[in-house]
C-alpha atoms as a PDB file:
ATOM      1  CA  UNK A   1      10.154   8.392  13.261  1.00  0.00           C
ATOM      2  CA  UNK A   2      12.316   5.422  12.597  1.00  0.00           C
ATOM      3  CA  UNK A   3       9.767   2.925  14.128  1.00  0.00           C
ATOM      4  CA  UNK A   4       7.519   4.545  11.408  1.00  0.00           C
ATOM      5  CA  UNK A   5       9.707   4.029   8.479  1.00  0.00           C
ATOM      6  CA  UNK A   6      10.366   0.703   9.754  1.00  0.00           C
ATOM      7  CA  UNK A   7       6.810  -0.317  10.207  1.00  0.00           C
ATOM      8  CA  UNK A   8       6.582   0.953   6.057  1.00  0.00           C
ATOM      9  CA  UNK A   9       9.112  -1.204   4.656  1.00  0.00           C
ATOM     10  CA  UNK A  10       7.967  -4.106   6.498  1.00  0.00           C
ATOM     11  CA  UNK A  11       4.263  -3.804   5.337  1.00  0.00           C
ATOM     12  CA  UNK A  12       5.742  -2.824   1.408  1.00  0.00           C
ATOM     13  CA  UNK A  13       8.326  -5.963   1.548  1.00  0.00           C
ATOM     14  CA  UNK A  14       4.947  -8.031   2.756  1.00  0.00           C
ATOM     15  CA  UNK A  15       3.122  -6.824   0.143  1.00  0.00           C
ATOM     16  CA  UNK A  16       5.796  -6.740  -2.772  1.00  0.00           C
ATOM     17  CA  UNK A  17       5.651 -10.567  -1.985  1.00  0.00           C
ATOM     18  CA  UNK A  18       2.273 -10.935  -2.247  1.00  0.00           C
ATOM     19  CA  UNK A  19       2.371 -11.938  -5.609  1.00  0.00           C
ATOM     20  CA  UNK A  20       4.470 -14.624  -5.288  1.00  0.00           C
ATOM     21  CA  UNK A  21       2.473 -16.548  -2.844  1.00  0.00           C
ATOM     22  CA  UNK A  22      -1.046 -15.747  -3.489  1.00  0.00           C
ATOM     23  CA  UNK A  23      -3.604 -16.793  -6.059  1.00  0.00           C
ATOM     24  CA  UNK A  24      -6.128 -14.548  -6.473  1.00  0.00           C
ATOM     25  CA  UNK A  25      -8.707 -15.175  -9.387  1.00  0.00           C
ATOM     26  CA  UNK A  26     -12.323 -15.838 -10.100  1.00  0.00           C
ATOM     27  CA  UNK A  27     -13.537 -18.966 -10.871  1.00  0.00           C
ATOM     28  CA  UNK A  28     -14.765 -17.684 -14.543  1.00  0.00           C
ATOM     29  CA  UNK A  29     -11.738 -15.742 -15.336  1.00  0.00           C
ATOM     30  CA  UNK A  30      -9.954 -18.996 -14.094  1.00  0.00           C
ATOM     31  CA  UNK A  31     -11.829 -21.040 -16.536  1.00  0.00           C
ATOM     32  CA  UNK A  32     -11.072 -18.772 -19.312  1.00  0.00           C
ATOM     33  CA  UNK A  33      -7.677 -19.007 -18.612  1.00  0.00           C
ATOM     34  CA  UNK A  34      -6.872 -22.267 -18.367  1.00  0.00           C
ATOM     35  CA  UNK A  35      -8.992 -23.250 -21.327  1.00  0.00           C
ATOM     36  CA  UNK A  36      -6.660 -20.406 -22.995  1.00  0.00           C
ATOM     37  CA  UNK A  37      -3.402 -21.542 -22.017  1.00  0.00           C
ATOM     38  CA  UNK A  38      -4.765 -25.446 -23.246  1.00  0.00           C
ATOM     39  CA  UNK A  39      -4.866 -24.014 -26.361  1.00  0.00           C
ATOM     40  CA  UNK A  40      -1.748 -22.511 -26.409  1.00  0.00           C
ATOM     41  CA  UNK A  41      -2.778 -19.174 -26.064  1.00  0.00           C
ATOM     42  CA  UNK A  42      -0.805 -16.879 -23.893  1.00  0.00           C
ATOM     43  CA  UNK A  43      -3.401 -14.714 -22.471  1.00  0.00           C
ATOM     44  CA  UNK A  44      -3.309 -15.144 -18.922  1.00  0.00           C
ATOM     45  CA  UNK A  45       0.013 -15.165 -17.923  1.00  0.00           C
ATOM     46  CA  UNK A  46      -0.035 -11.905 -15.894  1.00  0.00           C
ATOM     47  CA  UNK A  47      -3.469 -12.095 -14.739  1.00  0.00           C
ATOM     48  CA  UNK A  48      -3.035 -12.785 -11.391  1.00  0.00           C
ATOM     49  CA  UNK A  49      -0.372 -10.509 -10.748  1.00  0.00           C
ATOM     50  CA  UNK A  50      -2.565  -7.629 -12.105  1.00  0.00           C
ATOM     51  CA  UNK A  51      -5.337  -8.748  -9.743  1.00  0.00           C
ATOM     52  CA  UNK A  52      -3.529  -8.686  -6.867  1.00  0.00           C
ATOM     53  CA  UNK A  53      -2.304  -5.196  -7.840  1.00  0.00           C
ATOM     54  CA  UNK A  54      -5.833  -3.704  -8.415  1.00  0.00           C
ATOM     55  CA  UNK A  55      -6.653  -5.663  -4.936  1.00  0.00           C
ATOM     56  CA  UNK A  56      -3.700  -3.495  -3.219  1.00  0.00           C
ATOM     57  CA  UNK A  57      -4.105  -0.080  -4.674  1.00  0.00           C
ATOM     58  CA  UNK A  58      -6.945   1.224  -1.993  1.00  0.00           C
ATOM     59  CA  UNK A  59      -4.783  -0.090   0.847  1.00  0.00           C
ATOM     60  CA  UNK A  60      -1.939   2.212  -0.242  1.00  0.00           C
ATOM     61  CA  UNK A  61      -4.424   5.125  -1.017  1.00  0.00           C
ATOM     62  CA  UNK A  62      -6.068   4.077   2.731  1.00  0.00           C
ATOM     63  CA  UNK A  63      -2.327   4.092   4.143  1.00  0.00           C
ATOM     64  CA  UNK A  64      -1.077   7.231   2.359  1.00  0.00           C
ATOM     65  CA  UNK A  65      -4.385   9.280   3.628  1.00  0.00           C
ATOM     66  CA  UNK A  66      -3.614   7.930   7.265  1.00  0.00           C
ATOM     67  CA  UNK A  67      -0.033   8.825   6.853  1.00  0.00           C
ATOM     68  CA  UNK A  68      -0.929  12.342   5.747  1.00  0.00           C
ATOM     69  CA  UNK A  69      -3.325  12.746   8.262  1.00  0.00           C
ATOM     70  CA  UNK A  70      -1.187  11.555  11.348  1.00  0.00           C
ATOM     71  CA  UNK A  71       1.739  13.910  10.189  1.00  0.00           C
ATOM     72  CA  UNK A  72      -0.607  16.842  10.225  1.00  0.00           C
ATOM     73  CA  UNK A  73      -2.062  15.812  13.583  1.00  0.00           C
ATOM     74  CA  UNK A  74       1.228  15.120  14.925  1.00  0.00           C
ATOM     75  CA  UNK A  75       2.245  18.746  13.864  1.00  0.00           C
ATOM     76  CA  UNK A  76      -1.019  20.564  15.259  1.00  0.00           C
ATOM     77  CA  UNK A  77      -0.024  18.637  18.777  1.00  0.00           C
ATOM     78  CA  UNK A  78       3.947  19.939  18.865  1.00  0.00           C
ATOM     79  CA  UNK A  79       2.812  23.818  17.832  1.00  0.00           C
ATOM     80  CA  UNK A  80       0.123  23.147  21.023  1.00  0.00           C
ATOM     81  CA  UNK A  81       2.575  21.977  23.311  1.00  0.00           C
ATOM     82  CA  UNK A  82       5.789  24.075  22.439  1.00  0.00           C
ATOM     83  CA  UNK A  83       4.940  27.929  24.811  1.00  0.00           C
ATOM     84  CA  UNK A  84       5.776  30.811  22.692  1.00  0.00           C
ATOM     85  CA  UNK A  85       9.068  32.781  23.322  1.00  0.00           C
ATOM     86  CA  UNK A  86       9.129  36.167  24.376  1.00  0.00           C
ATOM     87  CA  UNK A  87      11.949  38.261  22.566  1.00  0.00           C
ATOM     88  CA  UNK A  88      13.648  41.508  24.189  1.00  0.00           C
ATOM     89  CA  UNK A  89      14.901  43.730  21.745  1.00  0.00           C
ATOM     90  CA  UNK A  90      16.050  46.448  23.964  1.00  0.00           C
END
């Protein structure tokens, strides 16, 4: 289980930093942008942070439904393997 949690907070801190070193826009939006910020407009300033966001929200859904899914798996395999117990209550 800790390998798990481990393997999570390696992939978030990954993609937390995302931002910071990609640049991830369109070459229209781009265009609109920079002829905005030429003018002194401040329009696109968070932009490309809220692109990369939208870009990341289906991998999180995609790893949350895996997540779900291999904890229920997991379970369904432990109450297989685990014999029942016979009680006496004599």
């Amino acid at each position: 289980m800790k390998k798990l949690v481990l393997s999570f907070l390696f992939a978030f801190s990954l993609i937390s930093m995302l931002p910071l070193i990609s640049n991830a826009q369109c070459p229209m939006c781009k265009s609109s942008v920079e002829s905005s910020i030429e003018e002194g407009g401040k329009k696109g300033t968070g932009l490309n942070n809220g692109i990369l966001y939208l870009l990341a929200a289906p991998y999180i859904a995609v790893a949350g439904v895996g997540l779900l899914w291999y904890r229920n798996y997991r379970r369904k395999n432990i109450s297989v393997n685990i014999p029942e117990q016979k009680l006496n209550l004599n």
